[in-house]
PDB file of N, CA and C in Angstrom:
ATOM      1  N   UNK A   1     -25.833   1.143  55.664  1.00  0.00           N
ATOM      2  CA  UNK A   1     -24.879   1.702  54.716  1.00  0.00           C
ATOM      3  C   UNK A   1     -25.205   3.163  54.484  1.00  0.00           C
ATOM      4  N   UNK A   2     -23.980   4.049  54.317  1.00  0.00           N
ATOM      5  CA  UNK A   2     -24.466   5.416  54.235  1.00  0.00           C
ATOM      6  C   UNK A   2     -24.279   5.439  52.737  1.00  0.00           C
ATOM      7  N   UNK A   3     -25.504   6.333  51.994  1.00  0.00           N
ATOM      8  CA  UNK A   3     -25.465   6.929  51.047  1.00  0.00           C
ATOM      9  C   UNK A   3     -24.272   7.831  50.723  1.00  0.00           C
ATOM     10  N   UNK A   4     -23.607   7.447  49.398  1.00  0.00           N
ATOM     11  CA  UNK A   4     -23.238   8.953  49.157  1.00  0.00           C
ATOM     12  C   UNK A   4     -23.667   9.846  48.105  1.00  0.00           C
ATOM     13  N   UNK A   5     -24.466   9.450  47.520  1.00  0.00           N
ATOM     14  CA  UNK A   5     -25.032   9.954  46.558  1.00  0.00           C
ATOM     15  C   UNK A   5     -26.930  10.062  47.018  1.00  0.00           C
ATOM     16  N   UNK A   6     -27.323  10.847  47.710  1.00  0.00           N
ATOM     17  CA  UNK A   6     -28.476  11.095  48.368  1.00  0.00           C
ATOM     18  C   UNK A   6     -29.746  11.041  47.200  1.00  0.00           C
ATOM     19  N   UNK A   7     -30.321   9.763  47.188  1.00  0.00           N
ATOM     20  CA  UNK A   7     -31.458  10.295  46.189  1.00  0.00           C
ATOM     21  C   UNK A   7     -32.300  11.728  46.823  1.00  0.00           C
ATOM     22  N   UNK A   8     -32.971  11.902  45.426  1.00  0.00           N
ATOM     23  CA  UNK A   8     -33.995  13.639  45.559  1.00  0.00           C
ATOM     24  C   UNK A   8     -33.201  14.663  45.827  1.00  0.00           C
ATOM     25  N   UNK A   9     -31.849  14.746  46.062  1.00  0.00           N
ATOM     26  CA  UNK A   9     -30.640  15.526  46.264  1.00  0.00           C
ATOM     27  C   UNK A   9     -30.211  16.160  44.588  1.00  0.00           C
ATOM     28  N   UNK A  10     -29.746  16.942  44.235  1.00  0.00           N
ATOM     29  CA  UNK A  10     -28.777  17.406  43.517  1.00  0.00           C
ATOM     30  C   UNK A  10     -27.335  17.092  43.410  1.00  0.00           C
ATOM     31  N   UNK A  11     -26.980  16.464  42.158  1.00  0.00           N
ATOM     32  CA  UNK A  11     -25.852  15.888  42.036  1.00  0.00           C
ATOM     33  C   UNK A  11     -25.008  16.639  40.911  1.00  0.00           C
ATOM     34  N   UNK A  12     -23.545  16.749  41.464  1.00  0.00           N
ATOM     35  CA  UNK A  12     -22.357  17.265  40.928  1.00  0.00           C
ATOM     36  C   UNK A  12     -21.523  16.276  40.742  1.00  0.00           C
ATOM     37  N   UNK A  13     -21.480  15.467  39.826  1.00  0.00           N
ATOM     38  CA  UNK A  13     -21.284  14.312  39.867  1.00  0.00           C
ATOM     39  C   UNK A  13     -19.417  14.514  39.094  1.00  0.00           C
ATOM     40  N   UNK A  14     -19.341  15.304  38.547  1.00  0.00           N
ATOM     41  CA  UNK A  14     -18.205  15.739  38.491  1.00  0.00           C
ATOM     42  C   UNK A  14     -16.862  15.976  39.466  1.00  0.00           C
ATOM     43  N   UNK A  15     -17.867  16.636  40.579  1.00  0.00           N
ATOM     44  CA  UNK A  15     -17.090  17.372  41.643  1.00  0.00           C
ATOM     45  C   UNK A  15     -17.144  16.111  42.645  1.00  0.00           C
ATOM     46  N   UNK A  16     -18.091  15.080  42.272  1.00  0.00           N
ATOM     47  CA  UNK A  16     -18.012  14.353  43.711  1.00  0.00           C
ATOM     48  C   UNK A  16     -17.083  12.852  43.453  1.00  0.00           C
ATOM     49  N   UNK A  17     -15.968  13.164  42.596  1.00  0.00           N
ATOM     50  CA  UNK A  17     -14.877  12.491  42.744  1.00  0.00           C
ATOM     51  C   UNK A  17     -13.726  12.983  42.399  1.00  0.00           C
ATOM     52  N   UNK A  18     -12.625  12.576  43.267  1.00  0.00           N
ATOM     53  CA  UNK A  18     -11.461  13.382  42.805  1.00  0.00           C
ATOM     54  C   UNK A  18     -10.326  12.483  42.202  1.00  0.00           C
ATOM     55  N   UNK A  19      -9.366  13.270  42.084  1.00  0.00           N
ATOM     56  CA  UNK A  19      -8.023  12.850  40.953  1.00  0.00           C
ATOM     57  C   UNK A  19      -7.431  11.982  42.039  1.00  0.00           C
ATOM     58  N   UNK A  20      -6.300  10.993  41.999  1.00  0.00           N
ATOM     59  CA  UNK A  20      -5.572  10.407  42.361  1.00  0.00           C
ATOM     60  C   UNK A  20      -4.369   9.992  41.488  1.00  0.00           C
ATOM     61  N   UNK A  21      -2.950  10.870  42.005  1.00  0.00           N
ATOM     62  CA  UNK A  21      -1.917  10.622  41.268  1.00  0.00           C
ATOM     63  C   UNK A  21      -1.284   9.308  41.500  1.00  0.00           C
ATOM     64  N   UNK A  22      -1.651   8.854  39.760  1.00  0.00           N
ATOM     65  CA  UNK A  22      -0.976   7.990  39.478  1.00  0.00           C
ATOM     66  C   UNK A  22      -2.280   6.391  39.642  1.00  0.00           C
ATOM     67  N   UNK A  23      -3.101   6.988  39.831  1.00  0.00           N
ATOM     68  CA  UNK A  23      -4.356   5.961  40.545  1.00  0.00           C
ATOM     69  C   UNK A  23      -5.744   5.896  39.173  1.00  0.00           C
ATOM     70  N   UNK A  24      -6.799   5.508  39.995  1.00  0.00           N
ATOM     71  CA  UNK A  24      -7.911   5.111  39.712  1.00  0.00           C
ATOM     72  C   UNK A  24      -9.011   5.006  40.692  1.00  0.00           C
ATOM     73  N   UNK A  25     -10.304   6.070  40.844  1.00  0.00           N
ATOM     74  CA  UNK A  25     -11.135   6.127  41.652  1.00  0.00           C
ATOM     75  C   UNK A  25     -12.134   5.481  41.293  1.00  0.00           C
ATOM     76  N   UNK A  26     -13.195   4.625  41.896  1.00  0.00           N
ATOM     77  CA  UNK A  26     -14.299   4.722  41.726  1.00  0.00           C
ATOM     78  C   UNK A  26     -15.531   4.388  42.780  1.00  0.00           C
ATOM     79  N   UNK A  27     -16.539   5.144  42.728  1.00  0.00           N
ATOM     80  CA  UNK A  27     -17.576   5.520  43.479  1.00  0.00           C
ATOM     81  C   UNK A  27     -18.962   4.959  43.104  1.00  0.00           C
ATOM     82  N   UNK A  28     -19.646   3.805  43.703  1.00  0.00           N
ATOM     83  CA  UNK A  28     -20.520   3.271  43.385  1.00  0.00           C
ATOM     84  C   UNK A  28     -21.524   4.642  43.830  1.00  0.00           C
ATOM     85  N   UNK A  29     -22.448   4.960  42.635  1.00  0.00           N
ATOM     86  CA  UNK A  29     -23.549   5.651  42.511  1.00  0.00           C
ATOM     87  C   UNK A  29     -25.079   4.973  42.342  1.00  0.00           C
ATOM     88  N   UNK A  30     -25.088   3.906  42.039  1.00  0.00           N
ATOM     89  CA  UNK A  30     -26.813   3.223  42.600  1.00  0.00           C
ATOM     90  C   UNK A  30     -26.383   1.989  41.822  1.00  0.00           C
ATOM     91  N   UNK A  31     -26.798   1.011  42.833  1.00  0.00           N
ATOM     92  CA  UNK A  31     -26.414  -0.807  41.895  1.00  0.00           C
ATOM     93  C   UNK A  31     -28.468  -1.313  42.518  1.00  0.00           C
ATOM     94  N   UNK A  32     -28.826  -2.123  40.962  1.00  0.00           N
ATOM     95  CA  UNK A  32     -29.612  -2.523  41.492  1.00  0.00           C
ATOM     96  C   UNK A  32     -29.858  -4.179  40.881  1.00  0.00           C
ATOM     97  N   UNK A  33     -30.820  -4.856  41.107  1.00  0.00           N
ATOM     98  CA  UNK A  33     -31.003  -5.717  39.736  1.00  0.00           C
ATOM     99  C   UNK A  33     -30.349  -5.564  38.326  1.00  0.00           C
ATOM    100  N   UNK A  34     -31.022  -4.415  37.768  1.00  0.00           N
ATOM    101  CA  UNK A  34     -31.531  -4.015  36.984  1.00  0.00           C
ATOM    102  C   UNK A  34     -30.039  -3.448  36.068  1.00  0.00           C
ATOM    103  N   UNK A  35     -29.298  -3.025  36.831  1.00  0.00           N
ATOM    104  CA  UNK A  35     -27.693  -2.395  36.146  1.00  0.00           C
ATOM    105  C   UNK A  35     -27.159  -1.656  37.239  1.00  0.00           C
ATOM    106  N   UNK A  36     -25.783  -0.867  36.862  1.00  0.00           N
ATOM    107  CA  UNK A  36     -25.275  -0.261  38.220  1.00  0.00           C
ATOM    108  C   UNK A  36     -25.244   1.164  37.546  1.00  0.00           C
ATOM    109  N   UNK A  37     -24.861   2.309  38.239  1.00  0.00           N
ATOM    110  CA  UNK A  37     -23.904   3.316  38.119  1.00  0.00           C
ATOM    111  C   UNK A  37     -23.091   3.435  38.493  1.00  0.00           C
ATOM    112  N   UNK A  38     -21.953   3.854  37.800  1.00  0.00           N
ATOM    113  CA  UNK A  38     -20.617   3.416  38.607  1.00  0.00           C
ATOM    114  C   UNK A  38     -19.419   5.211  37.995  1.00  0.00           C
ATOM    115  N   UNK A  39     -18.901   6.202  39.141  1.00  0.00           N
ATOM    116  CA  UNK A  39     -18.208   7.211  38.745  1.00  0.00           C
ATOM    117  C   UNK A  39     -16.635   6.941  38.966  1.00  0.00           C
ATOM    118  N   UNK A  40     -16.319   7.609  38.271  1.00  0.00           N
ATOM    119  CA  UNK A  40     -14.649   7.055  37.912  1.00  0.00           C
ATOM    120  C   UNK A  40     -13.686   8.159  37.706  1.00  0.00           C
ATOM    121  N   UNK A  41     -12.793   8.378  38.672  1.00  0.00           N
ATOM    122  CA  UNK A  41     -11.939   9.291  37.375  1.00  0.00           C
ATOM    123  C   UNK A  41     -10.358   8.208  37.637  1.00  0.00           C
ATOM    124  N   UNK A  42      -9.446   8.781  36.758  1.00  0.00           N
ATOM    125  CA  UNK A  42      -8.382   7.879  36.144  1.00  0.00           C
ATOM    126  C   UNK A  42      -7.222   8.926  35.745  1.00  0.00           C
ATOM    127  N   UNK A  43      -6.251   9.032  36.460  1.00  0.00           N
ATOM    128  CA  UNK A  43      -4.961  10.095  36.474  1.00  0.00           C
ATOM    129  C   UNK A  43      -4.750   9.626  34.676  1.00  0.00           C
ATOM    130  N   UNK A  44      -3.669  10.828  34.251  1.00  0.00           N
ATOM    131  CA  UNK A  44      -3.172  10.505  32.808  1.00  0.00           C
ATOM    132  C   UNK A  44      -2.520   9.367  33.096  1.00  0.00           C
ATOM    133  N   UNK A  45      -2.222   8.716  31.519  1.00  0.00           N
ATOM    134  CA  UNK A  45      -1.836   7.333  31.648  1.00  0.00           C
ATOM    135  C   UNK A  45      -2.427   5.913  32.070  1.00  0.00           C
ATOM    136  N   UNK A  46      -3.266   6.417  32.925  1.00  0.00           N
ATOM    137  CA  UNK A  46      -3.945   5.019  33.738  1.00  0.00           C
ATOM    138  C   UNK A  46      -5.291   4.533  32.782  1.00  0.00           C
ATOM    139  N   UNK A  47      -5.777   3.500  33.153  1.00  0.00           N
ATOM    140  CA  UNK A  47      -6.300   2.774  32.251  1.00  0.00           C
ATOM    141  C   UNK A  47      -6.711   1.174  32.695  1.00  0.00           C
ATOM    142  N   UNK A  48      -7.938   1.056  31.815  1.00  0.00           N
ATOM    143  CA  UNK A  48      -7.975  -0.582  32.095  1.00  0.00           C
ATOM    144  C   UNK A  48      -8.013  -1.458  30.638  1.00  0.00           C
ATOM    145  N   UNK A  49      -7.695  -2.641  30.997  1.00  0.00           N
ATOM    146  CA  UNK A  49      -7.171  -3.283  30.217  1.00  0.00           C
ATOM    147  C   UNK A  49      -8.575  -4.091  29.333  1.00  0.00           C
ATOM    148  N   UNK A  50      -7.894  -4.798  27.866  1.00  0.00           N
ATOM    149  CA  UNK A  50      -8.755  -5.349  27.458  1.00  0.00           C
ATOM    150  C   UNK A  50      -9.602  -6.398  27.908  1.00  0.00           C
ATOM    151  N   UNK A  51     -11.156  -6.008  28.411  1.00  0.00           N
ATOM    152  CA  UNK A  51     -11.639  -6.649  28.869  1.00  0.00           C
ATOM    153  C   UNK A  51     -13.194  -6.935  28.432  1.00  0.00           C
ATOM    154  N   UNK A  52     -14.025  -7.964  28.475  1.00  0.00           N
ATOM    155  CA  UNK A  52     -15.399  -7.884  28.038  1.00  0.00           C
ATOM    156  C   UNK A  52     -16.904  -8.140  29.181  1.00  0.00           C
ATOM    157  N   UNK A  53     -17.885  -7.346  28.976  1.00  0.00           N
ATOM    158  CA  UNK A  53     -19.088  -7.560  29.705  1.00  0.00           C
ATOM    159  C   UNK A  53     -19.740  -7.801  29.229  1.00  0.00           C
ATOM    160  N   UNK A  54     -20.668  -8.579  29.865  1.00  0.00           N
ATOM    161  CA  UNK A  54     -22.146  -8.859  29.242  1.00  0.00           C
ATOM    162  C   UNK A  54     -23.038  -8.581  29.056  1.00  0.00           C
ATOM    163  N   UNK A  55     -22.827  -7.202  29.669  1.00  0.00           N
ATOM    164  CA  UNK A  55     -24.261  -5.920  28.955  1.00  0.00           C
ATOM    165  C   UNK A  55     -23.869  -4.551  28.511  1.00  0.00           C
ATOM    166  N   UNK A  56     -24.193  -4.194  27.760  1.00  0.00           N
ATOM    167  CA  UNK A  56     -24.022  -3.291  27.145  1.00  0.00           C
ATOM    168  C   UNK A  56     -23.785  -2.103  27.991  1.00  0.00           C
ATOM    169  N   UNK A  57     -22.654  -1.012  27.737  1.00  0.00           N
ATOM    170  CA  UNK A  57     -22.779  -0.042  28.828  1.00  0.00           C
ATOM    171  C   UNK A  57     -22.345   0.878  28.402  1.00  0.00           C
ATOM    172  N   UNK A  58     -22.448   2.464  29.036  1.00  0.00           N
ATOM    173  CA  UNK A  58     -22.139   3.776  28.089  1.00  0.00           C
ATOM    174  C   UNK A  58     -21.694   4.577  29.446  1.00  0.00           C
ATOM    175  N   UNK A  59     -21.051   4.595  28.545  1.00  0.00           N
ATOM    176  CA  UNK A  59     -19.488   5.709  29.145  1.00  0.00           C
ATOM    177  C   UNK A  59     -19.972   7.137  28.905  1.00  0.00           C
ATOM    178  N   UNK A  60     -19.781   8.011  29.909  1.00  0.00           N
ATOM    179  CA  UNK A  60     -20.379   9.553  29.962  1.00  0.00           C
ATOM    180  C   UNK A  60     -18.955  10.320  30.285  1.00  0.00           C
ATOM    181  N   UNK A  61     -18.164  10.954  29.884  1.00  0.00           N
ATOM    182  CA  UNK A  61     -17.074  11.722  30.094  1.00  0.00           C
ATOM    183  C   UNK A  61     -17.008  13.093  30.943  1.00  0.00           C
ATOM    184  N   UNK A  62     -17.216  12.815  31.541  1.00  0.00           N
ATOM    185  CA  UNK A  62     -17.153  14.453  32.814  1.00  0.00           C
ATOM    186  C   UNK A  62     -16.435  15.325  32.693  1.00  0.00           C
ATOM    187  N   UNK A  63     -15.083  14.741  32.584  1.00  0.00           N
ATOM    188  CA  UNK A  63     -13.951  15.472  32.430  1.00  0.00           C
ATOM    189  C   UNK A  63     -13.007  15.171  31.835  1.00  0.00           C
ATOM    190  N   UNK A  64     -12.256  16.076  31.298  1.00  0.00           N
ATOM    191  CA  UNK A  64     -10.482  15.556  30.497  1.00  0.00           C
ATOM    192  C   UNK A  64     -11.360  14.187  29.145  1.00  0.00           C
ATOM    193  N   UNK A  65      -9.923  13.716  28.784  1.00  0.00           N
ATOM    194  CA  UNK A  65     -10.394  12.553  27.378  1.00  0.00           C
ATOM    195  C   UNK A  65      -9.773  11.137  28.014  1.00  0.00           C
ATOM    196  N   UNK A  66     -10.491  10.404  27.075  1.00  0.00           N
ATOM    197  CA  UNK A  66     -10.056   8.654  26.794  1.00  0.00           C
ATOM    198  C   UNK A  66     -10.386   8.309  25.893  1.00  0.00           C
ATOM    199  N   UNK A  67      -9.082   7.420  25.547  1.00  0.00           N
ATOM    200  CA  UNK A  67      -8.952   6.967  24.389  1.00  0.00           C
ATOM    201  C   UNK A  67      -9.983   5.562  25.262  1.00  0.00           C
ATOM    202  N   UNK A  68     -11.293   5.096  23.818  1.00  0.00           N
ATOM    203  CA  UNK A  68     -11.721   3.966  24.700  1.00  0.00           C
ATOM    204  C   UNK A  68     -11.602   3.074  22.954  1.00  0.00           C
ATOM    205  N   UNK A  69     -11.369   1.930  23.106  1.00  0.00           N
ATOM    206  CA  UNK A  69     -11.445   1.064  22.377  1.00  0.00           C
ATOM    207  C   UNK A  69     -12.185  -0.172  21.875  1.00  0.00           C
ATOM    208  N   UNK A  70     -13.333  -0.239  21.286  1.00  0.00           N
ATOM    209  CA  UNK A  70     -13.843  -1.089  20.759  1.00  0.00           C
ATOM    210  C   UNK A  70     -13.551  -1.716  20.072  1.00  0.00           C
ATOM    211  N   UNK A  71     -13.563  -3.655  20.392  1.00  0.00           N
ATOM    212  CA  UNK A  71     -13.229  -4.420  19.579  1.00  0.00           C
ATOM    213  C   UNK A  71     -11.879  -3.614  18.583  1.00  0.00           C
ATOM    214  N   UNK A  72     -11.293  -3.285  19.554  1.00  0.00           N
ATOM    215  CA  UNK A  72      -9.795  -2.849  18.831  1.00  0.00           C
ATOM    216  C   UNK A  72      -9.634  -1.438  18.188  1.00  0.00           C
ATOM    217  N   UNK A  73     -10.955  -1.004  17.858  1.00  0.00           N
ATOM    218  CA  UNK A  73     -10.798   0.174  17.216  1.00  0.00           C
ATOM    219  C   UNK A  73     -10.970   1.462  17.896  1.00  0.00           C
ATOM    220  N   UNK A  74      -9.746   2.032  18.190  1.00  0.00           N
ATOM    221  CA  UNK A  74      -9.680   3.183  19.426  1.00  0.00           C
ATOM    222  C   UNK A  74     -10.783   4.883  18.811  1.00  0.00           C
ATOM    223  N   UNK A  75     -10.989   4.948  19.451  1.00  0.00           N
ATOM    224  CA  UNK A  75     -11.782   6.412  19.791  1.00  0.00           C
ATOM    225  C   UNK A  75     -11.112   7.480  20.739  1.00  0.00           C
ATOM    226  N   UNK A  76     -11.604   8.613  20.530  1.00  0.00           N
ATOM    227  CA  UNK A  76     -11.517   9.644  21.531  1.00  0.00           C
ATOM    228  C   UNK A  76     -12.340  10.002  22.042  1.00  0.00           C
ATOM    229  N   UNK A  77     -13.001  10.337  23.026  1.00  0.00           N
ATOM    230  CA  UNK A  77     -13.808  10.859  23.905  1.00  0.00           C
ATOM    231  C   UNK A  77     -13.889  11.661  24.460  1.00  0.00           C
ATOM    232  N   UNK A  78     -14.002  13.085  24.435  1.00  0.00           N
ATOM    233  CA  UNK A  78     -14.150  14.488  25.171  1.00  0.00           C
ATOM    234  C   UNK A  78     -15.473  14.476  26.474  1.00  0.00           C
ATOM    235  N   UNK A  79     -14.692  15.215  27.185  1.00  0.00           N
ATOM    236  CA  UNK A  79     -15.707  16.059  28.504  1.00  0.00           C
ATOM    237  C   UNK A  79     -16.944  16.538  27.450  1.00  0.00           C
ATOM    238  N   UNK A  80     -18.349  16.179  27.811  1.00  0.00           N
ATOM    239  CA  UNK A  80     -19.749  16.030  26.834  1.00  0.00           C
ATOM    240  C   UNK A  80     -19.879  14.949  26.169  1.00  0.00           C
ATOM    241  N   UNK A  81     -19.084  14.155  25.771  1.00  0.00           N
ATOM    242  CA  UNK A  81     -19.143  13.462  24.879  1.00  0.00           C
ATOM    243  C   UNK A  81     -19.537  11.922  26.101  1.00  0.00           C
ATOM    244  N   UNK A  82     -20.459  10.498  24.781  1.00  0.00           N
ATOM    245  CA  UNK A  82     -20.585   9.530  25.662  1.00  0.00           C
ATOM    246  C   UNK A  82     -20.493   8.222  24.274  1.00  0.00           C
ATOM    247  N   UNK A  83     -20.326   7.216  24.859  1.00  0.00           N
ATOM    248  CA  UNK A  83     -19.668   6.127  23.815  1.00  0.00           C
ATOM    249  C   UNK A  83     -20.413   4.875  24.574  1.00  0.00           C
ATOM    250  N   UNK A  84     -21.427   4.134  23.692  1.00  0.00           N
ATOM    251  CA  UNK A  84     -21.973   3.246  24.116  1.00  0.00           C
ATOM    252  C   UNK A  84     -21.177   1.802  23.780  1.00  0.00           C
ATOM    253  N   UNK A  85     -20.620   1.308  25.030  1.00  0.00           N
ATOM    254  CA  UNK A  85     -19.700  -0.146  24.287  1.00  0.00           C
ATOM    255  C   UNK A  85     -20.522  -1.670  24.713  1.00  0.00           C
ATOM    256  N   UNK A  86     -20.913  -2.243  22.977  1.00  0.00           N
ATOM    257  CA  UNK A  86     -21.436  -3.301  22.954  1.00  0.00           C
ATOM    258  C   UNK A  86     -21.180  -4.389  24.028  1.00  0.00           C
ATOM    259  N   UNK A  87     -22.246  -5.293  24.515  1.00  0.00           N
ATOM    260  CA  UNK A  87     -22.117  -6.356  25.479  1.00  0.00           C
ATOM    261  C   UNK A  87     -21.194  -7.274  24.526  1.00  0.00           C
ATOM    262  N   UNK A  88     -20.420  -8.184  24.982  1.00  0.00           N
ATOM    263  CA  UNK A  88     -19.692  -9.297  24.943  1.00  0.00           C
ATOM    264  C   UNK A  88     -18.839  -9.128  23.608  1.00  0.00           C
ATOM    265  N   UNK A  89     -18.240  -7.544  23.794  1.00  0.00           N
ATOM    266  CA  UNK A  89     -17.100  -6.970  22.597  1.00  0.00           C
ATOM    267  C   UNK A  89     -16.372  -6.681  23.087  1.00  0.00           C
ATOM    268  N   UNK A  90     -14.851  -6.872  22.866  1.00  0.00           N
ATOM    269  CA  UNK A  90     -13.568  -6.766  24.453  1.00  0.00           C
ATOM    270  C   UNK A  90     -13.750  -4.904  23.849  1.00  0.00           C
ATOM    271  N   UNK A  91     -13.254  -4.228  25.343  1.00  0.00           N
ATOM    272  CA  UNK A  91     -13.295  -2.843  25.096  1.00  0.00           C
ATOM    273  C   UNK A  91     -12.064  -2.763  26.291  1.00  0.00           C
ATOM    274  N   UNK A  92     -11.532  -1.340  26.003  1.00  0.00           N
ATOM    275  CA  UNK A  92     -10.691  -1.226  26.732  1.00  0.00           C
ATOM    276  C   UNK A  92     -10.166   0.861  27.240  1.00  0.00           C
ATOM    277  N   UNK A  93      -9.979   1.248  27.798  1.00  0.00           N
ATOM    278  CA  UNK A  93      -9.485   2.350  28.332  1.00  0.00           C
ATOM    279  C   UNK A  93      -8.361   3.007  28.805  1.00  0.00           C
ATOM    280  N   UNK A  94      -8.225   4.381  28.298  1.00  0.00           N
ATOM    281  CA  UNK A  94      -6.801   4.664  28.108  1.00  0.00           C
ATOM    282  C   UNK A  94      -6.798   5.952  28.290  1.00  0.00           C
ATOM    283  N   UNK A  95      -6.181   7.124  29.553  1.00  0.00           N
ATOM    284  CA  UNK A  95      -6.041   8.398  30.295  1.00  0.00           C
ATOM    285  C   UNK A  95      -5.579   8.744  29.298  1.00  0.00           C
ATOM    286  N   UNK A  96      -5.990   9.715  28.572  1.00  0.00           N
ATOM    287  CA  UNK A  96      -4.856  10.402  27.190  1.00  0.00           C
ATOM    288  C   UNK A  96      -4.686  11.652  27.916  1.00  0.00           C
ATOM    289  N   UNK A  97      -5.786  12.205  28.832  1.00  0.00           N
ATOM    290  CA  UNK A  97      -5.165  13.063  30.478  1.00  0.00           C
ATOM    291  C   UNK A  97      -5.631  13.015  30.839  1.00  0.00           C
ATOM    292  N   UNK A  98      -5.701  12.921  32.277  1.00  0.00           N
ATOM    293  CA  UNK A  98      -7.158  12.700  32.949  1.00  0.00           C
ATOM    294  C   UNK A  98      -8.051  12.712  33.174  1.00  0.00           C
ATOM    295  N   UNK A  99      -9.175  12.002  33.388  1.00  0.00           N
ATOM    296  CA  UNK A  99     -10.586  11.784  33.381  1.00  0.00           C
ATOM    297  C   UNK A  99     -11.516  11.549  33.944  1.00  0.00           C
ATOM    298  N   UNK A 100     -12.609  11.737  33.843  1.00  0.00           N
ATOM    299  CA  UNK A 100     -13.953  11.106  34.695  1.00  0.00           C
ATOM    300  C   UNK A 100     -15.138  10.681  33.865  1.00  0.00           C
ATOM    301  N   UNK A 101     -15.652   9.935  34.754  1.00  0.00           N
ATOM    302  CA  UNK A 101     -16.673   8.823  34.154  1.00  0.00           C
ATOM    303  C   UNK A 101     -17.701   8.814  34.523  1.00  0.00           C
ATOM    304  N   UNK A 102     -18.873   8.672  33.651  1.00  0.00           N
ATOM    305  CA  UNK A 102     -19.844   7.890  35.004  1.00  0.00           C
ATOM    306  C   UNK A 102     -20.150   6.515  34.055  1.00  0.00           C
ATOM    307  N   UNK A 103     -20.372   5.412  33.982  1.00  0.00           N
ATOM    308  CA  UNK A 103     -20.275   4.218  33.515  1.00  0.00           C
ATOM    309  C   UNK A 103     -21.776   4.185  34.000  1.00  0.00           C
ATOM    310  N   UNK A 104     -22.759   3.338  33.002  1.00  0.00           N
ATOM    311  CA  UNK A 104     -24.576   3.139  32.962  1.00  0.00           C
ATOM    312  C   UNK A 104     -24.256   1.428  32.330  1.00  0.00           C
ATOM    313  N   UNK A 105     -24.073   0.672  33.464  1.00  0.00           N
ATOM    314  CA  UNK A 105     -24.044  -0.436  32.922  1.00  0.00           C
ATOM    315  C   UNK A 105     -25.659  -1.476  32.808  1.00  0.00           C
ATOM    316  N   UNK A 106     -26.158  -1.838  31.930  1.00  0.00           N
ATOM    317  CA  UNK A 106     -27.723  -2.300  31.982  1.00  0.00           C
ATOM    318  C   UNK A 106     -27.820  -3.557  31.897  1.00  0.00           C
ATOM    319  N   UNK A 107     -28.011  -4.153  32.896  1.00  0.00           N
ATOM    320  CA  UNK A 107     -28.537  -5.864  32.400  1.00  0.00           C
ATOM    321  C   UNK A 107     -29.906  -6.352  31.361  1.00  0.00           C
ATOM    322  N   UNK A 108     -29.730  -7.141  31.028  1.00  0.00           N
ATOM    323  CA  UNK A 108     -30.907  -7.318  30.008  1.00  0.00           C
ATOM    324  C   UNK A 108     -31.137  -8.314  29.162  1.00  0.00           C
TER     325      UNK A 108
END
């Protein structure tokens, strides 16, 4: 399997996914036991639906906003900004314009 994310390398983790109109990207960045990394971006509008995991995981915003929703109660999220969403609490996601991600999901 080829790497695309080169450990001991320098990462632009921003730049190393792009927009897709009308879509949803995502780029596995390291899965192990242990939890995954997972980069994302998401045209305006697009979004995933209410859904729940079983470990706790935090959302890192790269770029543009999302509305993300915990247990119902929506947030905003800016480029810098990161939102840790509880294990086994439905959460959900929403392009308020387009965005990027990097998702730190942790088993445990």
């Amino acid at each position: 399997m080829n790497e695309i994310f080169k450990k001991g390398s320098i990462l632009n983790l921003a730049a190393s996914v792009d927009y897709s109109d009308g879509g949803i990207i995502s780029k596995q960045v390291l899965k192990s036991n242990a939890g995954n990394i997972t980069l994302f971006s998401f045209d305006k509008g697009q979004g995933l639906s209410d859904h729940t995991a079983p470990f706790d995981a935090m959302v890192q915003i790269l770029d543009g906003e999302a509305e993300i929703k915990i247990g119902g109660t929506p947030v905003v999220v800016k480029q810098g900004e990161s939102i840790i969403m509880p294990a086994n609490i439905t959460h959900a996601l929403l392009a308020v314009e387009k965005f990027k991600m990097l998702l730190t999901m942790i088993r445990g």
